[in-house]
Structures are given as structure tokens and as C-alpha cells.
C-alpha atoms as a PDB file:
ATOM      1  CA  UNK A   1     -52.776 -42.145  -0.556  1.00  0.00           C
ATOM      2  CA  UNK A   2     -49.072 -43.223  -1.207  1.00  0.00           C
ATOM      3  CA  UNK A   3     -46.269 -40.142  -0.444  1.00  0.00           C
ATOM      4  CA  UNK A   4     -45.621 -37.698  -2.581  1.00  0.00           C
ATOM      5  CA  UNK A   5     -43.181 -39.143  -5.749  1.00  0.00           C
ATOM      6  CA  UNK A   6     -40.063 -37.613  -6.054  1.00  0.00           C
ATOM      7  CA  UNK A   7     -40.170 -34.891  -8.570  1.00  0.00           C
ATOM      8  CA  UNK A   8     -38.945 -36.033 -11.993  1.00  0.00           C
ATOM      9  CA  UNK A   9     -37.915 -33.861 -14.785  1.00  0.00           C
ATOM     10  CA  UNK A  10     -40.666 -32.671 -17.489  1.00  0.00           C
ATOM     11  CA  UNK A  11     -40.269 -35.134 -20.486  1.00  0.00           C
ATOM     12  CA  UNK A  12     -41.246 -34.903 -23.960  1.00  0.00           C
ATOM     13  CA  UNK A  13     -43.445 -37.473 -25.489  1.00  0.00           C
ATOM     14  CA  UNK A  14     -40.359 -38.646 -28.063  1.00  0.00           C
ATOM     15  CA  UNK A  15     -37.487 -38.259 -25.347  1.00  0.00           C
ATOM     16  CA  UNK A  16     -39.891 -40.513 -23.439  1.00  0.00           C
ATOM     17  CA  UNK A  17     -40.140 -42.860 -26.695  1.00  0.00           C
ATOM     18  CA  UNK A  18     -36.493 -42.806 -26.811  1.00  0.00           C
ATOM     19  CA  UNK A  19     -35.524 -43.226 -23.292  1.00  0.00           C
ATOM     20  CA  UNK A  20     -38.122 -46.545 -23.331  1.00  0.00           C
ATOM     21  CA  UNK A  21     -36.878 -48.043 -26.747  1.00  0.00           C
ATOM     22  CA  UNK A  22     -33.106 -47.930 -25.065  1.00  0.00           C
ATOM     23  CA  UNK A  23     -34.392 -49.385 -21.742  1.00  0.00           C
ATOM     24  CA  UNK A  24     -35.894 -52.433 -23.978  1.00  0.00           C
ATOM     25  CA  UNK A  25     -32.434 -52.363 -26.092  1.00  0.00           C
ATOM     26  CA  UNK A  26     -30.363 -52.774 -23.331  1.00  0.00           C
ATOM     27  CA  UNK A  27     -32.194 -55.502 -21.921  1.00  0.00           C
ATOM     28  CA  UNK A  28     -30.411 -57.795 -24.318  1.00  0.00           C
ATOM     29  CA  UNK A  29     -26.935 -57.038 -21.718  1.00  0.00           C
ATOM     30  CA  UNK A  30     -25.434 -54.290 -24.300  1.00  0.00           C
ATOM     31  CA  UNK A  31     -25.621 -50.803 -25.177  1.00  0.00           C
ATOM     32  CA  UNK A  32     -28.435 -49.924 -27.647  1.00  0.00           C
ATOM     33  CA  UNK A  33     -26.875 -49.322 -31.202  1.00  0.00           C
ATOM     34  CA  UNK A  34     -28.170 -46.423 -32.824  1.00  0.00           C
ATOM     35  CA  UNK A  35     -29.043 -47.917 -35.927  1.00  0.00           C
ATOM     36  CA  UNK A  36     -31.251 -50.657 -33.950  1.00  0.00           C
ATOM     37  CA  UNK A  37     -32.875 -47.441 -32.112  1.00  0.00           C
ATOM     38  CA  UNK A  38     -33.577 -45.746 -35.241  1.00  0.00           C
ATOM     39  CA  UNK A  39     -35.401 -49.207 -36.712  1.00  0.00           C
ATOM     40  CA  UNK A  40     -37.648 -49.900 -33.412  1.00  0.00           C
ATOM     41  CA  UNK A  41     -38.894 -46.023 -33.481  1.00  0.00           C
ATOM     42  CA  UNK A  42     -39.194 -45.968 -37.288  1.00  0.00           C
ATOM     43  CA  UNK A  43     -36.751 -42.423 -37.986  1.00  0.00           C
ATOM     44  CA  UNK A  44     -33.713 -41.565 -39.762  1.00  0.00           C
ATOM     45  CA  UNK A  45     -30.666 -42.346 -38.070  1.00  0.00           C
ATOM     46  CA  UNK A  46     -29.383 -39.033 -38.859  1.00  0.00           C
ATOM     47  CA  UNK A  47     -32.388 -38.322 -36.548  1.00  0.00           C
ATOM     48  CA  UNK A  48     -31.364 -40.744 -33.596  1.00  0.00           C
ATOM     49  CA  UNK A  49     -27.896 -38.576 -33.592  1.00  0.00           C
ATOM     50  CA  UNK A  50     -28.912 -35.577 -32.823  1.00  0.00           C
ATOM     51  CA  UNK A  51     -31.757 -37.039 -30.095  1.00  0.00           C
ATOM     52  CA  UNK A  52     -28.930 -38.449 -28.031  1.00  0.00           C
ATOM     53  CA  UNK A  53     -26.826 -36.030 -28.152  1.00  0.00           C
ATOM     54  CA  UNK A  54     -29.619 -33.749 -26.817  1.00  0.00           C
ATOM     55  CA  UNK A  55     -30.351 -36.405 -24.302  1.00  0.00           C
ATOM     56  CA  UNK A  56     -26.805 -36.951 -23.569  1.00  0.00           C
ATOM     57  CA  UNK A  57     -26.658 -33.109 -22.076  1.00  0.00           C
ATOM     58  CA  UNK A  58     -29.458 -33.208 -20.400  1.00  0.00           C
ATOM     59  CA  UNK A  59     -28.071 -36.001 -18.283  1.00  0.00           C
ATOM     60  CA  UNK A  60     -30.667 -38.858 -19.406  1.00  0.00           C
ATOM     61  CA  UNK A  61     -28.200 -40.604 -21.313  1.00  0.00           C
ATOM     62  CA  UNK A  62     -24.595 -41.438 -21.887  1.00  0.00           C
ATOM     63  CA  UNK A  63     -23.103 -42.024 -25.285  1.00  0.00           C
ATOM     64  CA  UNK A  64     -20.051 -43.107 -26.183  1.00  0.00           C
ATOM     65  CA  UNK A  65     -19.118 -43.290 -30.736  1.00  0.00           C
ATOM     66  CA  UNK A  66     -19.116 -46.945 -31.526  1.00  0.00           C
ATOM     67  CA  UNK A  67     -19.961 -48.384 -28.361  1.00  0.00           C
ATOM     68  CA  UNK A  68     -23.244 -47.480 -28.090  1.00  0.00           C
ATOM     69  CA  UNK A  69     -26.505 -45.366 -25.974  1.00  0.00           C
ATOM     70  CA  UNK A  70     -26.749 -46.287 -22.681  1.00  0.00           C
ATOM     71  CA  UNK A  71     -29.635 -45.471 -19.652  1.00  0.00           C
ATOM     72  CA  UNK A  72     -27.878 -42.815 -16.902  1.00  0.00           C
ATOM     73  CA  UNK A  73     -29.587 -43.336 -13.247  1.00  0.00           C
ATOM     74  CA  UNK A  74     -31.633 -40.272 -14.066  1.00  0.00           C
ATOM     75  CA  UNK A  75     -32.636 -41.518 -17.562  1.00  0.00           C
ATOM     76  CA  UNK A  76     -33.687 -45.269 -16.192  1.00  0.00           C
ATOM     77  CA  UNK A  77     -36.142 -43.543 -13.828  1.00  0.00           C
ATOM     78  CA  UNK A  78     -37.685 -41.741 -16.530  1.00  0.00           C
ATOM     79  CA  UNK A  79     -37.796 -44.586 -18.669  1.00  0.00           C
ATOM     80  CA  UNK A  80     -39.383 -47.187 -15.831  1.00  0.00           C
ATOM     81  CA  UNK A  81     -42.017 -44.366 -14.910  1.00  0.00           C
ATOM     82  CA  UNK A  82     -43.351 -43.883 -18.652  1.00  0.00           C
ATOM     83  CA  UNK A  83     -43.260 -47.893 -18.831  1.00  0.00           C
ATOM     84  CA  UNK A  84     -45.188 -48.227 -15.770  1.00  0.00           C
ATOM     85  CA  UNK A  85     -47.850 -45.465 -17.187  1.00  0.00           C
ATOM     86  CA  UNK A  86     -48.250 -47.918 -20.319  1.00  0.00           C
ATOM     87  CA  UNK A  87     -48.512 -50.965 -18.607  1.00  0.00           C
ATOM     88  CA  UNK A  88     -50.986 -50.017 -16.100  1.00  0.00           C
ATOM     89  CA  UNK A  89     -53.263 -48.149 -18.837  1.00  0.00           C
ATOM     90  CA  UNK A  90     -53.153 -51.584 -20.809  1.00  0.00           C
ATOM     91  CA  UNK A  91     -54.118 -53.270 -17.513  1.00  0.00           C
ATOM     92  CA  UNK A  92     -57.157 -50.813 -16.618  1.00  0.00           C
ATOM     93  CA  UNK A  93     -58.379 -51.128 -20.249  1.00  0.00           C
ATOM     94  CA  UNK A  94     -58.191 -54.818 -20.337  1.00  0.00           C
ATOM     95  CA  UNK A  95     -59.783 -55.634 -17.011  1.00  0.00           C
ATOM     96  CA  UNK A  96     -61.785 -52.422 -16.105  1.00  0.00           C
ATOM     97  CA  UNK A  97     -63.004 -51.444 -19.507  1.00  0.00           C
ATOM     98  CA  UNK A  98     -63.152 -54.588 -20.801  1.00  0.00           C
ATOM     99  CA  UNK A  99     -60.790 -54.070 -24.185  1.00  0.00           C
ATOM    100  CA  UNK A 100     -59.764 -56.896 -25.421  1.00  0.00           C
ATOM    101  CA  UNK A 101     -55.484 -57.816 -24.803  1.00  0.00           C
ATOM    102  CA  UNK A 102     -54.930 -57.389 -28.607  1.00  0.00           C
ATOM    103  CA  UNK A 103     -55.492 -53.416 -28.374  1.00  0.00           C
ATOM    104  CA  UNK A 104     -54.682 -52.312 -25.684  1.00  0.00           C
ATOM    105  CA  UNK A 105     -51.098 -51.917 -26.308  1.00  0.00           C
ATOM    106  CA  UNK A 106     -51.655 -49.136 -28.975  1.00  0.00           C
ATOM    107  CA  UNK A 107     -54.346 -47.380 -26.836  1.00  0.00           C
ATOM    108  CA  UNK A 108     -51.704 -47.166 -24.100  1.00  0.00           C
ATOM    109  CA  UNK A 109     -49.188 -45.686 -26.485  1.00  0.00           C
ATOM    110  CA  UNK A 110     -51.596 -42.466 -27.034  1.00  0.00           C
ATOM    111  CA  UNK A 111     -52.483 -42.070 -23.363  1.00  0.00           C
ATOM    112  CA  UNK A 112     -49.051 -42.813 -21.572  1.00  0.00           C
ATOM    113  CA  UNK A 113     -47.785 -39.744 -22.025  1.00  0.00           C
ATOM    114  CA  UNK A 114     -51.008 -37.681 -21.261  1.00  0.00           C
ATOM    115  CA  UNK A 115     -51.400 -39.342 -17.951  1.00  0.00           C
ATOM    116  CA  UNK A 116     -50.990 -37.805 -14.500  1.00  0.00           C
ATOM    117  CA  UNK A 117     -48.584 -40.210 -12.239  1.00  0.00           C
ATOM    118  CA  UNK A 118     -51.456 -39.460  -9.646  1.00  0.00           C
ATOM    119  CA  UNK A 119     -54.214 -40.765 -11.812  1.00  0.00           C
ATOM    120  CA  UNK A 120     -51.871 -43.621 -12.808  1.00  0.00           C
ATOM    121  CA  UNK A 121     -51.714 -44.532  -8.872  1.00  0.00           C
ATOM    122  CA  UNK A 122     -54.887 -44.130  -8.468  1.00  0.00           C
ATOM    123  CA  UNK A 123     -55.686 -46.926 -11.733  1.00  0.00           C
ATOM    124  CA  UNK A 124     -53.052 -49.228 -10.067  1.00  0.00           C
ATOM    125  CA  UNK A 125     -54.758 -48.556  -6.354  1.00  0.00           C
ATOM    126  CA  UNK A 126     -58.026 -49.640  -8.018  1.00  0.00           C
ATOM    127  CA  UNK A 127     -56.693 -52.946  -9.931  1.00  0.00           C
ATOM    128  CA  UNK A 128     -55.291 -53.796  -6.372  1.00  0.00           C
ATOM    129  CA  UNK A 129     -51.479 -52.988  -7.581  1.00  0.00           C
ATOM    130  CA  UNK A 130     -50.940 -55.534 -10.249  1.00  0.00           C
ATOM    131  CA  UNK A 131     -47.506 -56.811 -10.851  1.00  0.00           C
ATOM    132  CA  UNK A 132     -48.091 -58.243 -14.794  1.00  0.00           C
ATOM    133  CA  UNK A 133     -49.753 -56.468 -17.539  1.00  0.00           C
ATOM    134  CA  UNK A 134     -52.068 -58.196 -19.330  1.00  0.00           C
ATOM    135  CA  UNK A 135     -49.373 -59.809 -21.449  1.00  0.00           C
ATOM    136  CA  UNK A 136     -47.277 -60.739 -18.536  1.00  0.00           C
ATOM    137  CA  UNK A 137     -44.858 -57.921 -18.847  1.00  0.00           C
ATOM    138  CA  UNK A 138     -43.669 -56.730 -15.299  1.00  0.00           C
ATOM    139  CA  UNK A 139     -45.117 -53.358 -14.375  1.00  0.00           C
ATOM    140  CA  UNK A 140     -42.108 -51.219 -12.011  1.00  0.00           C
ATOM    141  CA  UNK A 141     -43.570 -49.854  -8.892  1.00  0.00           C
ATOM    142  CA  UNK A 142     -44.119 -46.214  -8.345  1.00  0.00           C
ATOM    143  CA  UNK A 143     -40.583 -46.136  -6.155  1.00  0.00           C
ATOM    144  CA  UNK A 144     -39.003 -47.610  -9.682  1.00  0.00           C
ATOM    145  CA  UNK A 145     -38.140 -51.436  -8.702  1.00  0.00           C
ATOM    146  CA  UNK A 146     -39.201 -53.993 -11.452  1.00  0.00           C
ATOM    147  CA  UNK A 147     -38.763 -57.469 -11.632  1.00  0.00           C
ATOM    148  CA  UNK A 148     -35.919 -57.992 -14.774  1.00  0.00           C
ATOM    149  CA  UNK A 149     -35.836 -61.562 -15.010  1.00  0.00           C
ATOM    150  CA  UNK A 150     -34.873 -62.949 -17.764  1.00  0.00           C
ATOM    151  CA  UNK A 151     -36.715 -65.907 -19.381  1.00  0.00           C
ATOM    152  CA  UNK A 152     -36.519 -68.260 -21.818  1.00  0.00           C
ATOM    153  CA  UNK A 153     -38.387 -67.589 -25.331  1.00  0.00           C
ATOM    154  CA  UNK A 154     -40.364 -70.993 -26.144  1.00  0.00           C
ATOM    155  CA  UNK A 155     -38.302 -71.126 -29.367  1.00  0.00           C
ATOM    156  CA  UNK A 156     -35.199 -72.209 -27.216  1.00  0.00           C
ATOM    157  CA  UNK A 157     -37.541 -74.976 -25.426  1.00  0.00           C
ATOM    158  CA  UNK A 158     -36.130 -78.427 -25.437  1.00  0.00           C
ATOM    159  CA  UNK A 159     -38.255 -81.429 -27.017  1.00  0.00           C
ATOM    160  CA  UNK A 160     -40.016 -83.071 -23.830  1.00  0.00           C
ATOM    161  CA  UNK A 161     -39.429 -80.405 -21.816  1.00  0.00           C
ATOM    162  CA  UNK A 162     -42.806 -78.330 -19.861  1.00  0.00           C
ATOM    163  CA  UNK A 163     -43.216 -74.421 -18.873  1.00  0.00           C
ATOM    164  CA  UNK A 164     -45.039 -72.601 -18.307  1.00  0.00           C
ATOM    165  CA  UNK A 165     -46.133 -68.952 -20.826  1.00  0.00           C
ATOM    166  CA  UNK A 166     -45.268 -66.256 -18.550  1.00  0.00           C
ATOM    167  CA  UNK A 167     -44.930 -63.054 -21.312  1.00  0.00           C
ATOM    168  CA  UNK A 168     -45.884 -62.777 -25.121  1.00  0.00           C
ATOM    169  CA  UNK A 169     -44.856 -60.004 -27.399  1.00  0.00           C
ATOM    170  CA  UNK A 170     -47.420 -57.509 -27.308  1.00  0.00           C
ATOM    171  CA  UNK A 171     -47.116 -55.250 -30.386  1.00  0.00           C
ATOM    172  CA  UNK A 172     -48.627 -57.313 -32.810  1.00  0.00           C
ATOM    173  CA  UNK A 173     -52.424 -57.391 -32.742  1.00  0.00           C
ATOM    174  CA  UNK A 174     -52.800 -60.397 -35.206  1.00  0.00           C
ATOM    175  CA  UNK A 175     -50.719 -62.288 -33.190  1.00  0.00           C
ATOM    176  CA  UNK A 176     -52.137 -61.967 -30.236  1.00  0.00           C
ATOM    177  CA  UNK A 177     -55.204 -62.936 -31.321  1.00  0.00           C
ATOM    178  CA  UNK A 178     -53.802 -65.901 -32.939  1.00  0.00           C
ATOM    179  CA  UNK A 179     -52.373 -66.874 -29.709  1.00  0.00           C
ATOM    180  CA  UNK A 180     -55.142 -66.826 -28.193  1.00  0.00           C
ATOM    181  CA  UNK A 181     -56.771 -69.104 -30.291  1.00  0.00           C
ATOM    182  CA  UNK A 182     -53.605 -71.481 -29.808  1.00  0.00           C
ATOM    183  CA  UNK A 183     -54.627 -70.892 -25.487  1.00  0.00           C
ATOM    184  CA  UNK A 184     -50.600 -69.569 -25.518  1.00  0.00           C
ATOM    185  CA  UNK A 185     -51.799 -66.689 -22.736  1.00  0.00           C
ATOM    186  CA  UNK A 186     -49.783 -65.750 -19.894  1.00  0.00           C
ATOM    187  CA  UNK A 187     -50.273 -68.390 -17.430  1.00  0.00           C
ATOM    188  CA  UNK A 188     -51.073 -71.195 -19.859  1.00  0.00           C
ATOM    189  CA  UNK A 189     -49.021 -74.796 -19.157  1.00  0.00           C
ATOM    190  CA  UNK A 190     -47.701 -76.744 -22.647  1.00  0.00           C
ATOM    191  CA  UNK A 191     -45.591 -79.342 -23.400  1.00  0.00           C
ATOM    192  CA  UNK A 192     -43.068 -79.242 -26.618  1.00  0.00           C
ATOM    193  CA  UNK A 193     -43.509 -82.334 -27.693  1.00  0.00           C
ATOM    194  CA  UNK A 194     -41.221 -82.352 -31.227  1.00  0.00           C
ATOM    195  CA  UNK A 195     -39.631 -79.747 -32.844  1.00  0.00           C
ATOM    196  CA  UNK A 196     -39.501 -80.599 -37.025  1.00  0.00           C
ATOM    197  CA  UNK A 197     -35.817 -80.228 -38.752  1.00  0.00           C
ATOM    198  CA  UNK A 198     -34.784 -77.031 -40.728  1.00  0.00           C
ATOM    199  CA  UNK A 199     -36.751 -74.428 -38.815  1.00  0.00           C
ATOM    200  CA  UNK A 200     -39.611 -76.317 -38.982  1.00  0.00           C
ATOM    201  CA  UNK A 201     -42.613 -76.250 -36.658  1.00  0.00           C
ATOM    202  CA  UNK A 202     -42.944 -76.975 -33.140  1.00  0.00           C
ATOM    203  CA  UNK A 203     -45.614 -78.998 -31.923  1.00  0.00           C
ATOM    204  CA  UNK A 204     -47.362 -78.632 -28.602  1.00  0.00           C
ATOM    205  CA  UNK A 205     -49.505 -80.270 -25.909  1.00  0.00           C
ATOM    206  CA  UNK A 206     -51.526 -77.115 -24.691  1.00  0.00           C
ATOM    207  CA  UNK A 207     -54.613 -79.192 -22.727  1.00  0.00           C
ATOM    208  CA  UNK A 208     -56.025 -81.715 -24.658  1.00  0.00           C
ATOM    209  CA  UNK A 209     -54.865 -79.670 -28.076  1.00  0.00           C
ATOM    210  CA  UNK A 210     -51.781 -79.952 -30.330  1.00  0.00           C
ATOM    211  CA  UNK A 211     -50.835 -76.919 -31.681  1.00  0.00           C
ATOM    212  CA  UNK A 212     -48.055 -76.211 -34.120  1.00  0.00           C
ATOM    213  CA  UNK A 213     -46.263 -73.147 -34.180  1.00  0.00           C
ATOM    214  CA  UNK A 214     -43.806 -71.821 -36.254  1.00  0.00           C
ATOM    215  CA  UNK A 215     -40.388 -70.585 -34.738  1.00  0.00           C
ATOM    216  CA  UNK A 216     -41.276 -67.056 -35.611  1.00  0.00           C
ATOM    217  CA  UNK A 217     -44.343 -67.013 -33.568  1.00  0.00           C
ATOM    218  CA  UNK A 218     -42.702 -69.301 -30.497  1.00  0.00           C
ATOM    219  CA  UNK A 219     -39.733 -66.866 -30.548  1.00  0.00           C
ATOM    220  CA  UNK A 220     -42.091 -63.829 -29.017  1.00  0.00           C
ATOM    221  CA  UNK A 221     -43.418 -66.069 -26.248  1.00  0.00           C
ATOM    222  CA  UNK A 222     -41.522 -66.461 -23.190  1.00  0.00           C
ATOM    223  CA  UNK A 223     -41.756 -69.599 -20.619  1.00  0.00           C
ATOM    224  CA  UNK A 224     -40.535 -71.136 -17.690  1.00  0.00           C
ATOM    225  CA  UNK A 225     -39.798 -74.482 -17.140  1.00  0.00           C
ATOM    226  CA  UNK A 226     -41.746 -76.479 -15.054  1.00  0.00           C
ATOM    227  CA  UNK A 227     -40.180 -79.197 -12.921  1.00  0.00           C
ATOM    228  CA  UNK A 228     -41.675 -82.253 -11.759  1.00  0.00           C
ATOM    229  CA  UNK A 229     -44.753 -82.110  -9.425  1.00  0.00           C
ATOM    230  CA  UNK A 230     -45.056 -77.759  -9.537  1.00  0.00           C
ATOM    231  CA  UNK A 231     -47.349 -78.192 -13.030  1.00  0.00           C
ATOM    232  CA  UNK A 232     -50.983 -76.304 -11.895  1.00  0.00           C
ATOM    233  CA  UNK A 233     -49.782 -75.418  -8.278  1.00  0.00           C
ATOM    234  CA  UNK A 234     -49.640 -71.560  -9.290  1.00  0.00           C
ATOM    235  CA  UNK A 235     -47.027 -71.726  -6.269  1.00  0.00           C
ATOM    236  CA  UNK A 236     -44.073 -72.813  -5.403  1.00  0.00           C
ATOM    237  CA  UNK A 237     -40.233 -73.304  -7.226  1.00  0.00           C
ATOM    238  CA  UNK A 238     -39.934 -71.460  -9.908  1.00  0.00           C
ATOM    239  CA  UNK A 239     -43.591 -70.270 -10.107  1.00  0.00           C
ATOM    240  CA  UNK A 240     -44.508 -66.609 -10.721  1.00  0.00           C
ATOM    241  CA  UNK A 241     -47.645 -64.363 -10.386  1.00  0.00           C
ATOM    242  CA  UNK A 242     -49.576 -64.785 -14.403  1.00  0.00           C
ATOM    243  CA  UNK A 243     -51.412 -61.820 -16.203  1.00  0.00           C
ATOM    244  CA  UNK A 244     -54.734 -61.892 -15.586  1.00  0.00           C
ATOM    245  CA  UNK A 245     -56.604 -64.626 -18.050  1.00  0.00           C
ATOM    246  CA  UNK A 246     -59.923 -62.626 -18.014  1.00  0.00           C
ATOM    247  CA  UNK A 247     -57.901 -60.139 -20.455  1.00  0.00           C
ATOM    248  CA  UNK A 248     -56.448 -63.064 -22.509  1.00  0.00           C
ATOM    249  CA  UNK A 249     -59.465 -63.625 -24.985  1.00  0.00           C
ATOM    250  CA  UNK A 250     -60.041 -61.313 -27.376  1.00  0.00           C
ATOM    251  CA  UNK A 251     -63.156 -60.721 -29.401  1.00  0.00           C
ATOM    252  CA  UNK A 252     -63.594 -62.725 -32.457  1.00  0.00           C
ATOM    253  CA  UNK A 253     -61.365 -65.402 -31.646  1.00  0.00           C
ATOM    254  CA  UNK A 254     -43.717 -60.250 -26.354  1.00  0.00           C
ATOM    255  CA  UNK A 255     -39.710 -60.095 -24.960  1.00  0.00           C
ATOM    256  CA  UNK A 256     -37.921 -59.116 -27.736  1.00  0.00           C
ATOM    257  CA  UNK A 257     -39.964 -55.967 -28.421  1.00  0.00           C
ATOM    258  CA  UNK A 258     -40.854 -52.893 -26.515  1.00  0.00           C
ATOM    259  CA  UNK A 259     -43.377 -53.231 -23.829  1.00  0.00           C
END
């Protein structure tokens, strides 16, 4: 077995909430506003006040009026450890137990905060330390490093252009079942063929089909390009480690949200 962790202070299932919804704030490059932390965890922002306040004491955050809630060193940890609880328990669900990619997310929200960091290594250990969740999200190592790159949403894609789907959004249940049926899975290769005028749709070469998506639904699934001669390698420039596909078909048929 790995070394012991480095002890970590006892959280609170909604400090953990918090300290997770202002990791995935700040993501964007600024300090999470408290009015956009009080819509993503669905309270009062009376509520979200006092909370980081609290949390501003205890050392997990640091809060400055008007400019915003940011992560402390101590509060980062916390909130990497609780994401890499969630996005292993997605992963064992999916490719253990066999739950299909469009529930585990809300399963993982119960359990993440009931789980033991030593039965968490021990999931990971078994799954052969995974680096994606089943929606390509990066899952942080035990020791806290996680791979923040940044990507581009297929939204932004240019007509012509080829990438490769390397995250989805993975809140939404509907969608990810309709993305599914559209083969738009972490790992998948497409082509943006034309994009209509006015917010119109986007059509795609995904295989042999030609799907048309809406910008709504391409804005919660991230690509990277693929240049000339790397399409199907799995390898080389630019390429990255996909989710497994096993987990990517649910029964019956993202990175601007939390993970």
C-alpha cells in the first residue's frame, strides 16, 4: 500500500460542497463571485455570506468584498481530495459495477463524502489508477497534482476543423444519454463540417454519421484539435489518455459545470 496521506482537516459535507463549487469557479481564471456560488449550489446568497466567512477563519478560503472567494493552499487540497473521491466512485460504478455514465455522477455525490480516502485508494488501486473519469474529467492523484488543461468547448470549433471529444459535462443525465446516441463520448473523433448562421446548428462528421447539434449542447463538450496525420493514433502531438468507452453507453440508448 501507498504511504500514509498527510492528515487533512475534518470537513463537513457542505464546506466540502463549497470548497469544490469555488475550485470549478475559479477555473474560469477569476475569483468565484458569490452570487455565481450561491446559483451552482442552489442557496440564498445571504447563505453563501456567512459560509465564507466561516471558511475564511478557518483558513480554507480567502475573501476579499467585491473581488471575490478564492481557494487558500489549505482549502485547494481539500477541494482536489473530495473531487478525487467523486471521480473515482463514478469510475468504479461505471466500469466495476457496471452503471451506466449517465448516473453515476449523482450516485457519487451521496457517497463522496462518506468515503474513507483508504477505501478510495484502494477503488483507484483496483481500476489500475485511472487518470479520466468516465466523462473525461481529470481525476488529482492522492499527493493532489491534477492535470488543469484547458480545452476548447466544441462550440468554439472552426468549420473544417477535426478534434478530438476529450470531456463532456456530466451533470445532466438526459444529455448524456443523448450524446451518446450522437457517439460524442470521450475519445470519439468528428469533424465540424458547417456551422448554420444565427446560433444555428452545427453539423458533424462523427464516423459515417452527420449529426447536428445545437450550440447549447456543443458548448458542454470539450475537444482537441487534431492535426494532420495524429487522427486514430491514440498517441502522439497533442493526444491525451480518453475515458474509458466501455462506460460511454448507457442503457436505453461537461467543462463549464462542476465535476
Amino acid at each position: 500500500m501507498p504511504p500514509p496521506r498527510p492528515a487533512e482537516p475534518e470537513l463537513t459535507a457542505p464546506v466540502e460542497d463549497y470548497l469544490k463549487a469555488v475550485y470549478a469557479l475559479e477555473r474560469g481564471g477569476d475569483a468565484a463571485a458569490t452570487n455565481d456560488l450561491a446559483q451552482r449550489l442552489g442557496v440564498a446568497p445571504a447563505s453563501v455570506s456567512g459560509m465564507v466567512r466561516r471558511l475564511a477563519e478557518q483558513g480554507l478560503l480567502s475573501y476579499e468584498r467585491y473581488r471575490g472567494v478564492r481557494l487558500t493552499a489549505l482549502g485547494r487540497r481539500a477541494a482536489l481530495r473530495t473531487l478525487r473521491r467523486h471521480r473515482i466512485l463514478e469510475s468504479y460504478l461505471a466500469t466495476v459495477l457496471g452503471y451506466p455514465w449517465d448516473r453515476v455522477h449523482a450516485e457519487a455525490e451521496r457517497l463522496e463524502h462518506a468515503a474513507s480516502d483508504e477505501l478510495i485508494d484502494r477503488m483507484a488501486a483496483a481500476l489500475g489508477d485511472p487518470a479520466f473519469d468516465p466523462h473525461g474529467a481529470p481525476i488529482p492523484t492522492r499527493e493532489g497534482a491534477v492535470d488543469e488543461r484547458r480545452h476548447l468547448a466544441l462550440v468554439d470549433l472552426a468549420p473544417g476543423a477535426r478534434a478530438r471529444v476529450v470531456r463532456v459535462s456530466d451533470e445532466d443525465g438526459a444529455l448524456l444519454r443523448y450524446l451518446s446516441e450522437l457517439a460524442l463520448t470521450p475519445g470519439a473523433e468528428l469533424t465540424l463540417v458547417e456551422r448554420a448562421p444565427f446560433d444555428g446548428p452545427l453539423t458533424l462528421l462523427v464516423g459515417e454519421a452527420r449529426p447536428a447539434v445545437g450550440p447549447s449542447v456543443a458548448a458542454q463538450v470539450l475537444v482537441e484539435p487534431i492535426a494532420d496525420g495524429t487522427a486514430g493514433e491514440g498517441e502522439g502531438a497533442g493526444a491525451r489518455e480518453a475515458a474509458p468507452t466501455t462506460t460511454a453507453a448507457p442503457e436505453g440508448s461537461g467543462e463549464r459545470r462542476r465535476g
